[in-house]
N, C-alpha and C. Protein backbone atom coordinates (compact mmCIF):
# COMPACT_ATOMS: atom_id res chain seq x y z
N UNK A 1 101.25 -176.79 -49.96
CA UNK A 1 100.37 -177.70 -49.23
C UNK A 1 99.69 -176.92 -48.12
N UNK A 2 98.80 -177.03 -47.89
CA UNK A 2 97.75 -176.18 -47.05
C UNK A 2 98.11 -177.35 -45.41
N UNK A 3 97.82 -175.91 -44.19
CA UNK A 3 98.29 -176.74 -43.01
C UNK A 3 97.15 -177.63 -42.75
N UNK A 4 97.50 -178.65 -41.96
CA UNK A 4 96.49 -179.58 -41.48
C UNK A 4 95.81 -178.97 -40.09
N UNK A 5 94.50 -179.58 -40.12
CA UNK A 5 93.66 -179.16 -39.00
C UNK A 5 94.58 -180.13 -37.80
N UNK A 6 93.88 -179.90 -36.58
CA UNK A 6 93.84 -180.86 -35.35
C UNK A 6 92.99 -182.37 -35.70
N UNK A 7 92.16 -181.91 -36.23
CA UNK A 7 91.48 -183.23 -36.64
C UNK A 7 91.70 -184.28 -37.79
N UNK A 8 92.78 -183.45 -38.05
CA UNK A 8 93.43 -184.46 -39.72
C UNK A 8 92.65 -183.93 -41.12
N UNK A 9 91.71 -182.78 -40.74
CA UNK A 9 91.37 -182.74 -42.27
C UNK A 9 92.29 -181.73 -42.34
N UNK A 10 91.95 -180.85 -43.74
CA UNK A 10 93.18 -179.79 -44.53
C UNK A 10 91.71 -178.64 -44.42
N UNK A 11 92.35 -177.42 -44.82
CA UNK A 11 91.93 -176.72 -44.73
C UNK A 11 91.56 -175.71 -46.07
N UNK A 12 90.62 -175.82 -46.52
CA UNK A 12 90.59 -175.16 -47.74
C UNK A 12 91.08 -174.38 -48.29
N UNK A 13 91.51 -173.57 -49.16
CA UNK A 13 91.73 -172.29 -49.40
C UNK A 13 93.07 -171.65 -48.41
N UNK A 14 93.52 -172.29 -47.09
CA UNK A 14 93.85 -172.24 -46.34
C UNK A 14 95.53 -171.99 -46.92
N UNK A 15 96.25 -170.71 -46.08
CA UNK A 15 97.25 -170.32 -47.15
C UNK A 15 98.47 -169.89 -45.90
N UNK A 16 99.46 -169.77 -46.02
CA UNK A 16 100.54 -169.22 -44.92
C UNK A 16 99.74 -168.16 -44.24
N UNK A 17 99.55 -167.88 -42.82
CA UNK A 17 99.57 -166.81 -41.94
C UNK A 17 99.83 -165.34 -42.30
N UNK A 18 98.50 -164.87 -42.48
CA UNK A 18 98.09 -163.47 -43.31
C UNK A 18 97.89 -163.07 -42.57
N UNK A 19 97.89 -162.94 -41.19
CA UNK A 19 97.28 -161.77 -40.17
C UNK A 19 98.27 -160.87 -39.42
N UNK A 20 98.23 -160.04 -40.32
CA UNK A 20 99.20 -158.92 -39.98
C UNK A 20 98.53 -157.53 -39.95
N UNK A 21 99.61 -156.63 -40.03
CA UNK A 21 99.30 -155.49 -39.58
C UNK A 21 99.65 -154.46 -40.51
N UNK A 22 99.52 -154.26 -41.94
CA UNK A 22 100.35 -153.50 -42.70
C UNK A 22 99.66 -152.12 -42.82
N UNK A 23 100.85 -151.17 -42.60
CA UNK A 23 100.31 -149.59 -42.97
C UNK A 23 99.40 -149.61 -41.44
N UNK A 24 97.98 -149.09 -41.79
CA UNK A 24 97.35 -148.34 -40.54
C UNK A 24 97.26 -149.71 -39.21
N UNK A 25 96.81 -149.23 -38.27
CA UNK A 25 96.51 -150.89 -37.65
C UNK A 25 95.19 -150.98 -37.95
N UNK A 26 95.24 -152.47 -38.37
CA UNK A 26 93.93 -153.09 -38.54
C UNK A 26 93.56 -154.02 -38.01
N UNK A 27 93.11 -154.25 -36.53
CA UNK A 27 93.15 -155.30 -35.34
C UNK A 27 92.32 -156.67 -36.19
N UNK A 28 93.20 -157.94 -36.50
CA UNK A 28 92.03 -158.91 -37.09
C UNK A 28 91.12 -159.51 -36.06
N UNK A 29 90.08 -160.12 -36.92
CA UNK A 29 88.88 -160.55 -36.09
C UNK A 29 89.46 -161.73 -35.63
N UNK A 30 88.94 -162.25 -34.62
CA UNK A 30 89.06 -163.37 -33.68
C UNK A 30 88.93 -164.47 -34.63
N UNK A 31 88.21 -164.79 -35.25
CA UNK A 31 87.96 -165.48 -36.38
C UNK A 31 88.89 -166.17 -37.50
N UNK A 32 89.37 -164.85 -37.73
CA UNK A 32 90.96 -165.03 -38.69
C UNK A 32 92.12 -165.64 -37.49
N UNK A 33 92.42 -165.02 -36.42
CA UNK A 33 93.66 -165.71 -35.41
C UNK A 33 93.15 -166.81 -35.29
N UNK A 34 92.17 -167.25 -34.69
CA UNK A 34 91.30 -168.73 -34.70
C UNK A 34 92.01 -169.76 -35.60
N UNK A 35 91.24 -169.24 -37.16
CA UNK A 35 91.37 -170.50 -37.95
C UNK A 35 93.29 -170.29 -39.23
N UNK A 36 93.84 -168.91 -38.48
CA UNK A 36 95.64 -169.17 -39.42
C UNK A 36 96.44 -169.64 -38.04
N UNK A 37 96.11 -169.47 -36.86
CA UNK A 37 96.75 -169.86 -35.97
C UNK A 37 97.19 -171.05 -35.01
N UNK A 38 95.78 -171.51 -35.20
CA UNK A 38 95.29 -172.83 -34.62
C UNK A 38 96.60 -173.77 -34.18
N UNK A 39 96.95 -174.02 -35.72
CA UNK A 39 97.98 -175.42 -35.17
C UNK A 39 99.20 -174.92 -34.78
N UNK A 40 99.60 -173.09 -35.01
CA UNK A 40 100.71 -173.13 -34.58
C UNK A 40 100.94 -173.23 -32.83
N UNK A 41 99.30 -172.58 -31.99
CA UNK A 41 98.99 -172.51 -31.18
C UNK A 41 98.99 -174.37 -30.10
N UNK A 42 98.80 -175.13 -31.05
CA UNK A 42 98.50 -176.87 -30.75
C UNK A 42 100.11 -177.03 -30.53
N UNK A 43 100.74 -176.70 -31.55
CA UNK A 43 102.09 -177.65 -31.64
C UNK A 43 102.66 -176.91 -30.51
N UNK A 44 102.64 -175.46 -30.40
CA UNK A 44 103.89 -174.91 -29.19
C UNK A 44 103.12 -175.16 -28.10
N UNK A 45 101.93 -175.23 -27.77
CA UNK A 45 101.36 -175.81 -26.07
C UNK A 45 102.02 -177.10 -26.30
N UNK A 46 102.47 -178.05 -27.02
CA UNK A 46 102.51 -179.05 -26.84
C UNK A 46 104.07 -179.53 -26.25
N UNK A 47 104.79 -178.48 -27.37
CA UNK A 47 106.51 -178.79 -27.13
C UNK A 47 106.63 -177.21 -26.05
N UNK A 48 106.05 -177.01 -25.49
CA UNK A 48 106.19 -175.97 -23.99
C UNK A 48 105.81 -176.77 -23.16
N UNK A 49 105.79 -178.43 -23.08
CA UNK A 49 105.58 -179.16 -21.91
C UNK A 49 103.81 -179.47 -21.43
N UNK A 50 103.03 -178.85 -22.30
CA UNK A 50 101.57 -179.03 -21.39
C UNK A 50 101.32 -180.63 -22.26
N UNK A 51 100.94 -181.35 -21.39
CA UNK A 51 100.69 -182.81 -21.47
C UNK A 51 99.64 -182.87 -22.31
N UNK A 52 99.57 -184.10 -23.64
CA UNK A 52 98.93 -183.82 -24.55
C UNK A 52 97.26 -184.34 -23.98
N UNK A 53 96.90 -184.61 -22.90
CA UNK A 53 95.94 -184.82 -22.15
C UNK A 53 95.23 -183.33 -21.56
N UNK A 54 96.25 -182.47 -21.78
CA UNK A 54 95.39 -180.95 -21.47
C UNK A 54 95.66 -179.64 -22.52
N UNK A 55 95.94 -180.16 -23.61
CA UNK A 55 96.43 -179.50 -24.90
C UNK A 55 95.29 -178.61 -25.10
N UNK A 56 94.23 -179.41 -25.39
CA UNK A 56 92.62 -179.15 -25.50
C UNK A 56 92.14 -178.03 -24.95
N UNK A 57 92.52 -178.25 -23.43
CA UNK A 57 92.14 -177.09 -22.62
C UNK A 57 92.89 -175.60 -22.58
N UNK A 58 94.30 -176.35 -22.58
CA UNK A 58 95.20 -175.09 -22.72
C UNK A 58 95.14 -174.86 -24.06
N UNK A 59 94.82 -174.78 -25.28
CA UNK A 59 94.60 -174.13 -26.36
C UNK A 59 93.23 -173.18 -26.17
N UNK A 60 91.98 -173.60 -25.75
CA UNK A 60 90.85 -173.16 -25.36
C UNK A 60 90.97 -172.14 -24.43
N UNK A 61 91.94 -172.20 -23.31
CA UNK A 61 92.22 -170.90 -22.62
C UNK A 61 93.27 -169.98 -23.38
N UNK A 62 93.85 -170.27 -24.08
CA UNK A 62 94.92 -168.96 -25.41
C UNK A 62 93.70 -168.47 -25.75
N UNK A 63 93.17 -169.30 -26.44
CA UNK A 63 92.00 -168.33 -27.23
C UNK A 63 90.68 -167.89 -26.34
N UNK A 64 90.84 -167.85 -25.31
CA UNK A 64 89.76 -167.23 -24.60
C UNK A 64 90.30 -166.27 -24.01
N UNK A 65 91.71 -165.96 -24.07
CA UNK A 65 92.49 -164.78 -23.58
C UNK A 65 92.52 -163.75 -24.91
N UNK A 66 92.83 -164.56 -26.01
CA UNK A 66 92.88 -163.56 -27.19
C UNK A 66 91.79 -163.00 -27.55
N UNK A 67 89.84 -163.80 -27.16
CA UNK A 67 88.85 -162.69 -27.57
C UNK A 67 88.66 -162.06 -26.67
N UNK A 68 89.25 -161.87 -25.27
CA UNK A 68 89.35 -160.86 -24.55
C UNK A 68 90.18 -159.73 -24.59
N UNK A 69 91.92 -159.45 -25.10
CA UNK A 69 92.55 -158.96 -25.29
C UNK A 69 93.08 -158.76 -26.60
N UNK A 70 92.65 -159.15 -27.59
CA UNK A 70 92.51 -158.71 -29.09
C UNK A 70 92.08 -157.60 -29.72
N UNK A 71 91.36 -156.42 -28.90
CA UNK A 71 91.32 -155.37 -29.09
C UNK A 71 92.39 -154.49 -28.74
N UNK A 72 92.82 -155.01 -27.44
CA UNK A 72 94.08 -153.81 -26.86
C UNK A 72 95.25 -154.78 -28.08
N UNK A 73 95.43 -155.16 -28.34
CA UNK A 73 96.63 -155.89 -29.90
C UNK A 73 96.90 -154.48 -30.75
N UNK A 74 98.33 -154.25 -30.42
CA UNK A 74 98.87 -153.01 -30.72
C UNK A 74 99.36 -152.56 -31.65
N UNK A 75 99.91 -153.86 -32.61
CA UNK A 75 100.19 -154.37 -33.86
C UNK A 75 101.91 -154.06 -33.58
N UNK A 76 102.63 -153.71 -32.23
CA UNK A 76 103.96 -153.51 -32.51
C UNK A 76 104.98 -154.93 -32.44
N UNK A 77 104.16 -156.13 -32.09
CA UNK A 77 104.68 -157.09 -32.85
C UNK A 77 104.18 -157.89 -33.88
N UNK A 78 104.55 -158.64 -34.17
CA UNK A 78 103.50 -159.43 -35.41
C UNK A 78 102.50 -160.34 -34.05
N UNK A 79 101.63 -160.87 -35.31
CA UNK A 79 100.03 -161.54 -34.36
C UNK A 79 100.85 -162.77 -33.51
N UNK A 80 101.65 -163.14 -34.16
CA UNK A 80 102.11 -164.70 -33.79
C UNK A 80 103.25 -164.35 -32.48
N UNK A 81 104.32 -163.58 -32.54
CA UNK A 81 104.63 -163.48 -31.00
C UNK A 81 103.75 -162.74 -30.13
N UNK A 82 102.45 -161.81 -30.64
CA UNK A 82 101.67 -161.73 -29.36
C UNK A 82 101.29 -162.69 -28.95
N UNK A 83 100.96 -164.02 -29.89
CA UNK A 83 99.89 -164.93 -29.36
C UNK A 83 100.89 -166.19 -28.72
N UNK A 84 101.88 -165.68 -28.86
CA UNK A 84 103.11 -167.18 -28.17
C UNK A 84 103.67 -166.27 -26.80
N UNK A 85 103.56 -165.12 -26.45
CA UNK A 85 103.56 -164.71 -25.21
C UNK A 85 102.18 -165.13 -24.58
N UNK A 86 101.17 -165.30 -24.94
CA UNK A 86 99.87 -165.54 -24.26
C UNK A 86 100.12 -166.89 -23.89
N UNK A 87 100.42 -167.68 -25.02
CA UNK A 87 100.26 -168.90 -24.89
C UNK A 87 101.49 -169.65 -23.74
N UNK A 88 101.96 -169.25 -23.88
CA UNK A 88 103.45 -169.06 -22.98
C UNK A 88 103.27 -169.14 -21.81
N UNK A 89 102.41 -168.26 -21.32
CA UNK A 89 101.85 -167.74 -19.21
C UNK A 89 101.01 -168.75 -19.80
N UNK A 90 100.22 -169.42 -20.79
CA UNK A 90 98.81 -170.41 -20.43
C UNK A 90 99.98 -171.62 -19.60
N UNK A 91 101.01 -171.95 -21.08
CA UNK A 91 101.82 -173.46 -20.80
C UNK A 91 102.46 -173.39 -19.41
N UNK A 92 102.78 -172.38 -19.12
CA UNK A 92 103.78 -172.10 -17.83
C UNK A 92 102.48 -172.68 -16.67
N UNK A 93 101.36 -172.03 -16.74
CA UNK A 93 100.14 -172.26 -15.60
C UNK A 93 99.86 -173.44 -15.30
N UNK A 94 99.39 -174.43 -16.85
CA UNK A 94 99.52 -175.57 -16.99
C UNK A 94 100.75 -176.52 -15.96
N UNK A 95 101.69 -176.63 -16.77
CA UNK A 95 102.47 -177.12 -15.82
C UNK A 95 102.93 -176.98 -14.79
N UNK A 96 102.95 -175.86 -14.15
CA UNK A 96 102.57 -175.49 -12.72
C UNK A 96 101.65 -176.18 -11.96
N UNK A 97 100.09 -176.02 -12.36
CA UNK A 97 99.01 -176.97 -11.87
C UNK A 97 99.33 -178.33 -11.82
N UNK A 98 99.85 -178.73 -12.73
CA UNK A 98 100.37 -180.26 -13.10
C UNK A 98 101.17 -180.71 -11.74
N UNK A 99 102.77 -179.71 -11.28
CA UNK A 99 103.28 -180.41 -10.65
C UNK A 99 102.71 -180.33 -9.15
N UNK A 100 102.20 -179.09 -9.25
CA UNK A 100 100.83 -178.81 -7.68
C UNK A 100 99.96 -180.60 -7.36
N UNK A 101 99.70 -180.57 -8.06
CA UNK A 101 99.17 -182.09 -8.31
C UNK A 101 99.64 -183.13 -8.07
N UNK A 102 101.12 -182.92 -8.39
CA UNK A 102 102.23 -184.30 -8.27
C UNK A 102 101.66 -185.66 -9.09
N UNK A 103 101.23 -184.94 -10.12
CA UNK A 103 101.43 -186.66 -11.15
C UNK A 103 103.22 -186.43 -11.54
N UNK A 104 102.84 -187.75 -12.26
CA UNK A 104 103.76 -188.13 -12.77
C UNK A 104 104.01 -187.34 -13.93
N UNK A 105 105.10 -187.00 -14.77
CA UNK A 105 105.28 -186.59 -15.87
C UNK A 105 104.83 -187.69 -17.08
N UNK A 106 103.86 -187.37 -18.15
CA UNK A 106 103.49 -188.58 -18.78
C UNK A 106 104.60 -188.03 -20.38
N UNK A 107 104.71 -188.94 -21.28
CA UNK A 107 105.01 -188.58 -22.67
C UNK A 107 103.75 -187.68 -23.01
N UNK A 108 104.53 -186.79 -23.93
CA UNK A 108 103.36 -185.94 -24.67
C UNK A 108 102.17 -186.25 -25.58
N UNK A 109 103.19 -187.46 -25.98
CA UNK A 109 101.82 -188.66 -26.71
C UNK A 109 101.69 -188.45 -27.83
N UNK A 110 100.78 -189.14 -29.02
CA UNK A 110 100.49 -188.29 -29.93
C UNK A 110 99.90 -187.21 -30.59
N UNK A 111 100.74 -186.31 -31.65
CA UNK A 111 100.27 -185.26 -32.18
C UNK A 111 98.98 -184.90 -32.37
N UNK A 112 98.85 -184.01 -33.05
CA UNK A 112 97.57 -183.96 -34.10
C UNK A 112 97.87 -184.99 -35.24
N UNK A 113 96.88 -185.48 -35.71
CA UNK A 113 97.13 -186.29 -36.97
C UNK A 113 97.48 -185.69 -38.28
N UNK A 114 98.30 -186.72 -38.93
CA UNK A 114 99.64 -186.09 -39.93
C UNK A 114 98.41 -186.32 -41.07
N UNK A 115 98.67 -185.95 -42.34
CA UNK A 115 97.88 -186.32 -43.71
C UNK A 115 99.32 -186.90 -44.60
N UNK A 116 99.76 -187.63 -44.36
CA UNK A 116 101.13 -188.68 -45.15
C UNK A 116 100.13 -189.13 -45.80
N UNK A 117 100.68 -188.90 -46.88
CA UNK A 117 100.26 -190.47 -48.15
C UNK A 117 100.42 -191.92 -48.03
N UNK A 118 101.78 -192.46 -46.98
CA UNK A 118 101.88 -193.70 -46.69
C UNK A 118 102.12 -194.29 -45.13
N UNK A 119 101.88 -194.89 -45.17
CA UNK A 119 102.46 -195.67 -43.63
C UNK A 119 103.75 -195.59 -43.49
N UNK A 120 104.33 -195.53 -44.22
CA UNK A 120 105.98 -195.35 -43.86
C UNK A 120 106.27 -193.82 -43.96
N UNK A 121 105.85 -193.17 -44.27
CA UNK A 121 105.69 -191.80 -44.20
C UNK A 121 105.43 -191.31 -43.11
N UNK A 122 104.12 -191.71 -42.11
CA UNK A 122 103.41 -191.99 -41.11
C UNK A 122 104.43 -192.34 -40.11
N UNK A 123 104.85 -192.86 -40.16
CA UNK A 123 105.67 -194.07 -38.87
C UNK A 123 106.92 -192.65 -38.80
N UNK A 124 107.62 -192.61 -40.05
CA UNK A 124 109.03 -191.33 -39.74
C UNK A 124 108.37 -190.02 -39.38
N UNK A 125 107.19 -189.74 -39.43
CA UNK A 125 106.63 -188.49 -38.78
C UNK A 125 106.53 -188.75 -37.61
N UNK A 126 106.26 -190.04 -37.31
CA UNK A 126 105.44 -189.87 -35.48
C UNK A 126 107.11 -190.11 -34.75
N UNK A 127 108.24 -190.46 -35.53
CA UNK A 127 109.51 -191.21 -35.16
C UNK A 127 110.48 -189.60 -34.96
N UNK A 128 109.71 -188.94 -35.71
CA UNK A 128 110.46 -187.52 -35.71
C UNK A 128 109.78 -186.80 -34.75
N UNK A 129 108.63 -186.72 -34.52
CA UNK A 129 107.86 -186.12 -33.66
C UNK A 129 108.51 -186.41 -32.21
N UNK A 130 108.39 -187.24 -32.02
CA UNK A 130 108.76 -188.21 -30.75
C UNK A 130 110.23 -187.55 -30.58
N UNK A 131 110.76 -187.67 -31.25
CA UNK A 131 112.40 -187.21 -30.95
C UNK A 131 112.44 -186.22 -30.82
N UNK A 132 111.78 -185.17 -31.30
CA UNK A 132 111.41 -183.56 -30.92
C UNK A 132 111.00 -183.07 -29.71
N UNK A 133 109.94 -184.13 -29.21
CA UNK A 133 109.29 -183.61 -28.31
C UNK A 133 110.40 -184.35 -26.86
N UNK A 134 110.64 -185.51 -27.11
CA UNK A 134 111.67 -186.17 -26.49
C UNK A 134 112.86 -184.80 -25.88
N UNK A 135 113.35 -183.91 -27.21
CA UNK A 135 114.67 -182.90 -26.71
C UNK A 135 113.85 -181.60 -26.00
N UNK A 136 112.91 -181.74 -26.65
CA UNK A 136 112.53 -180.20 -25.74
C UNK A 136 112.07 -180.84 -24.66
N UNK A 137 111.57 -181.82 -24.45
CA UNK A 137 111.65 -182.68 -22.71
C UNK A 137 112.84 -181.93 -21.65
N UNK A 138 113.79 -182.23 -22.35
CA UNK A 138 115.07 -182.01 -21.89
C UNK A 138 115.77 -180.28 -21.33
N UNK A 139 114.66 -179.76 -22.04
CA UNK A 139 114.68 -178.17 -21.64
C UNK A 139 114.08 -177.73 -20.82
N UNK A 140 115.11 -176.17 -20.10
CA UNK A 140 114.20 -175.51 -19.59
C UNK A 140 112.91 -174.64 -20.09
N UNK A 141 112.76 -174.23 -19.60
CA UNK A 141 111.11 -173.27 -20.26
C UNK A 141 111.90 -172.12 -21.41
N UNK A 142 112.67 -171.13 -21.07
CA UNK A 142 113.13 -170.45 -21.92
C UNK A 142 114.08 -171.15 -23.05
N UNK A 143 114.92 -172.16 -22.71
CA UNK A 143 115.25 -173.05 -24.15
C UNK A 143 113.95 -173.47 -25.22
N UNK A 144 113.15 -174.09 -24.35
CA UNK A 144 111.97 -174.54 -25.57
C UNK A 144 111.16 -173.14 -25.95
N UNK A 145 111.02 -172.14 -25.07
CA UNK A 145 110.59 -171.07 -25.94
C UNK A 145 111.62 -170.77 -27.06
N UNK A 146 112.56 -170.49 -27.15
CA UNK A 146 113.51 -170.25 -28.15
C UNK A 146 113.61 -171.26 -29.20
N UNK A 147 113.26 -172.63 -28.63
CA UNK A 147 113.54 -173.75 -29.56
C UNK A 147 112.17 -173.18 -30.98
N UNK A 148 110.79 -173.06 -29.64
CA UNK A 148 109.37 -173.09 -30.77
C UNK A 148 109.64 -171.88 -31.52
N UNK A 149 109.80 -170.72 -30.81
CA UNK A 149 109.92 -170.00 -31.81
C UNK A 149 111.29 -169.54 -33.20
N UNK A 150 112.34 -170.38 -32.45
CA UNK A 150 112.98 -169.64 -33.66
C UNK A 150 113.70 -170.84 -34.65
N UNK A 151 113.32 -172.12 -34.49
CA UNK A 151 113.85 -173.12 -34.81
C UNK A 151 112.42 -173.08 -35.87
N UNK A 152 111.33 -173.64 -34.80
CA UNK A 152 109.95 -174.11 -35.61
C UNK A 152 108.93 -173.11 -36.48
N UNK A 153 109.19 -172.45 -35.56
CA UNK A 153 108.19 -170.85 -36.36
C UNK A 153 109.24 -170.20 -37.13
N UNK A 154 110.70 -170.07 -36.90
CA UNK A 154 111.38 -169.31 -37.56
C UNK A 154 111.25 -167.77 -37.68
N UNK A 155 111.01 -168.00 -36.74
CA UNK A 155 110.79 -166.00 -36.50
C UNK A 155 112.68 -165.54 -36.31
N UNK A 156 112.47 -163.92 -36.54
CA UNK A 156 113.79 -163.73 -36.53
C UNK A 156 114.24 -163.67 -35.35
N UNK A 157 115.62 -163.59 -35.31
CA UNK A 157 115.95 -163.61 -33.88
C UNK A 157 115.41 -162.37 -33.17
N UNK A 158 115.52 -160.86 -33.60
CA UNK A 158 115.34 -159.74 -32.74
C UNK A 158 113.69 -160.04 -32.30
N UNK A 159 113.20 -160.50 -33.14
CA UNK A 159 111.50 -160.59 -32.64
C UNK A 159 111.83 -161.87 -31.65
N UNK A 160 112.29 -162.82 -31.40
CA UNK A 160 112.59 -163.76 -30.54
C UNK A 160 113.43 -163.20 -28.95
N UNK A 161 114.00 -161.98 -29.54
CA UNK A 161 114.38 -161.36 -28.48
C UNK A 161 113.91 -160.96 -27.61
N UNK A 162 112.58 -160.00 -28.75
CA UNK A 162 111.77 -159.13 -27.77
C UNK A 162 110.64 -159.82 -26.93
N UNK A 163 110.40 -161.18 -27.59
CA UNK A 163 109.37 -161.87 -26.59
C UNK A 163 109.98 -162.07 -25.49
N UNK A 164 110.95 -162.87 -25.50
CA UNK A 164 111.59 -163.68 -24.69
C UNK A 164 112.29 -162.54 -23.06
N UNK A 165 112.60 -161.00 -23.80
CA UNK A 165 112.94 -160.30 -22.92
C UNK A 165 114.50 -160.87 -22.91
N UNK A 166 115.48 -161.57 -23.96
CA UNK A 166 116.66 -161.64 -23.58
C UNK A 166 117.84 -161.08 -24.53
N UNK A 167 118.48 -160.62 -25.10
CA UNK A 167 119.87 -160.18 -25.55
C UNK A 167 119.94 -160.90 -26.98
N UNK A 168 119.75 -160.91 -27.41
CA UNK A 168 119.58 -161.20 -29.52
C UNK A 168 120.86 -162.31 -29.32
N UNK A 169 122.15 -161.37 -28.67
CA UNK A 169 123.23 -162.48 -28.93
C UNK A 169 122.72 -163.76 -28.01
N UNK A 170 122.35 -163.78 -27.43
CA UNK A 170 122.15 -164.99 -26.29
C UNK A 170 120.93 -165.60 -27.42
N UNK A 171 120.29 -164.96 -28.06
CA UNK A 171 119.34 -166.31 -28.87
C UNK A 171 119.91 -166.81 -29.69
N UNK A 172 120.68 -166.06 -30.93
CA UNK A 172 121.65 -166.77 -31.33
C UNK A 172 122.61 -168.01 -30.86
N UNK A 173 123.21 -167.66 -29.70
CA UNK A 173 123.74 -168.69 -28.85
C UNK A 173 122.89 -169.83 -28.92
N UNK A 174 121.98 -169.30 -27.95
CA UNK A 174 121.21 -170.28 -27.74
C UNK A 174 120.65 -171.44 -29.04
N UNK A 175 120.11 -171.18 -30.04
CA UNK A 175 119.95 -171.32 -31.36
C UNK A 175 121.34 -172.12 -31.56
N UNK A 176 122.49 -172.02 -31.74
CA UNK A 176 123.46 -172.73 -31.82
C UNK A 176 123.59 -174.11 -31.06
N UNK A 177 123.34 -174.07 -29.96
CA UNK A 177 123.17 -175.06 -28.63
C UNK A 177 122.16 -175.98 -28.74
N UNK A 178 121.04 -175.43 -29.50
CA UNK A 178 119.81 -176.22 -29.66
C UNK A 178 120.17 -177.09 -30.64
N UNK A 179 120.56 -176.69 -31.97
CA UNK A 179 120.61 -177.71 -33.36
C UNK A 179 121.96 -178.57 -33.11
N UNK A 180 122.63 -177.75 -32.04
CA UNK A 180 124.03 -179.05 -31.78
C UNK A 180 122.93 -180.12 -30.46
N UNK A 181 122.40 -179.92 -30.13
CA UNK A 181 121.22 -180.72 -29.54
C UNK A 181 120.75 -181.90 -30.04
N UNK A 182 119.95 -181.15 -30.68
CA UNK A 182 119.22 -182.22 -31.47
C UNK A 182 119.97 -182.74 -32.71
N UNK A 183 120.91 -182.32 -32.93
CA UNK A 183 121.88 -183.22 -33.85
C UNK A 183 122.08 -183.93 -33.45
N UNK A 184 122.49 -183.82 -31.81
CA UNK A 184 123.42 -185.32 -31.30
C UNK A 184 122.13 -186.17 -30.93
N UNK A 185 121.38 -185.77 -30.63
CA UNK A 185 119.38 -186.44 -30.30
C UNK A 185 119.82 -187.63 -31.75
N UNK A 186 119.72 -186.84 -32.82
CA UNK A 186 119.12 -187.61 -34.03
C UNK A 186 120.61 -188.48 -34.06
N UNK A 187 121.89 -188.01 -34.54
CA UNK A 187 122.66 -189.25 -34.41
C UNK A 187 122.46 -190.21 -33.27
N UNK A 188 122.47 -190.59 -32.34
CA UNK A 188 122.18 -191.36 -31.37
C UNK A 188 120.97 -192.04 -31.93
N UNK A 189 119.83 -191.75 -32.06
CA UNK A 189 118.51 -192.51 -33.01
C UNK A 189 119.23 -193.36 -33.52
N UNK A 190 119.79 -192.60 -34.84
CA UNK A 190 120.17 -193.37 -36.29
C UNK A 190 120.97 -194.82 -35.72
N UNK A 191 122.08 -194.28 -34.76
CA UNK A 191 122.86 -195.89 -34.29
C UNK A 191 122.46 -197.12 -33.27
N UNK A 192 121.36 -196.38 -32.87
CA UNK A 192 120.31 -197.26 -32.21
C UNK A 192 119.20 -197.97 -33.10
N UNK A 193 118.69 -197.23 -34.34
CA UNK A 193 117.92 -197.53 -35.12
C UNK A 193 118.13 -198.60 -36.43
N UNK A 194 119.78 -197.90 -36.95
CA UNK A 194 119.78 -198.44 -37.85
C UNK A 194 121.29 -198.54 -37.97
């Protein structure tokens, strides 16, 4: 199944995240990170806390950092933890400004729109969503970095290491702590729900 846009359409031709670096370096065009990156870039501003009222903006500043610094791209990690360290100092800035401000903390709200075939399909996506974004609520900044990347992106742990700047065993740990997390998140649902 091809990923969904921000806007709910699909994406043609559109295939798992090809922008890599194999053999010589071959820096990709802005173009390609743009349109394989997009939603991974939407969903982690979103579960890194930036309020889905400035998603927009803080995605628009990632990628206005990446056609500036996409040439110096060194290829010694893959494209996707360079671009979740960028995005990372954006979400951190974000919510910084936010509490400078002193609003209130709002819900993250809804996603990008799902492409479900049914309404009941629909309803357990936004019911799962919600509970996701609900536990990484509950985190600090380096838990939900660890959560997006090694739970949701599934990157390996040593590349989760090297972003993060922490000890492989401690992501592991950590990684352990998270799915006993949100396990107890989702039982609690279920006996409230059903």
């Amino acid at each position: 199944m091809a990923p969904s846009r921000r806007d709910g359409g699909v994406r043609e031709g559109a295939a798992e995240p090809s922008v890599g670096l194999p053999g010589a370096l071959q820096r990709p065009s802005f173009e390609a990170v743009y349109e394989e990156q997009f939603d991974f870039v939407w969903r982690s501003l979103l579960l890194l806390g930036v309020a889905s009222s400035a998603v927009e903006d803080a995605a628009q500043e990632v990628f206005s950092v990446v056609s500036r610094q996409l040439g110096q791209f060194e290829g010694r990690a893959s494209i996707r933890t360079w671009l979740f360290a960028i995005l990372q100092r954006v979400a951190a800035n974000q919510r910084r400004t936010r509490r400078r401000k002193q609003q209130q903390l709002e819900p993250l709200g809804d996603g990008p729109a799902c492409m479900l075939p049914t309404p009941q399909a629909r309803l357990e996506a936004a019911e799962s969503i919600d509970i996701v974004q609900r536990f990484c609520a509950t985190l600090d900044a380096e838990r939900r970095a660890v959560f997006v990347l090694a739970l949701l992106e599934e990157l390996p742990a040593p590349e989760v290491s090297q972003v993060l700047g922490i000890p492989v065993n401690t992501v592991y740990s950590r990684v352990r702590y998270l799915r006993e997390g949100l396990r107890r998140m989702l039982d609690g649902e279920e006996s409230i729900g059903g």
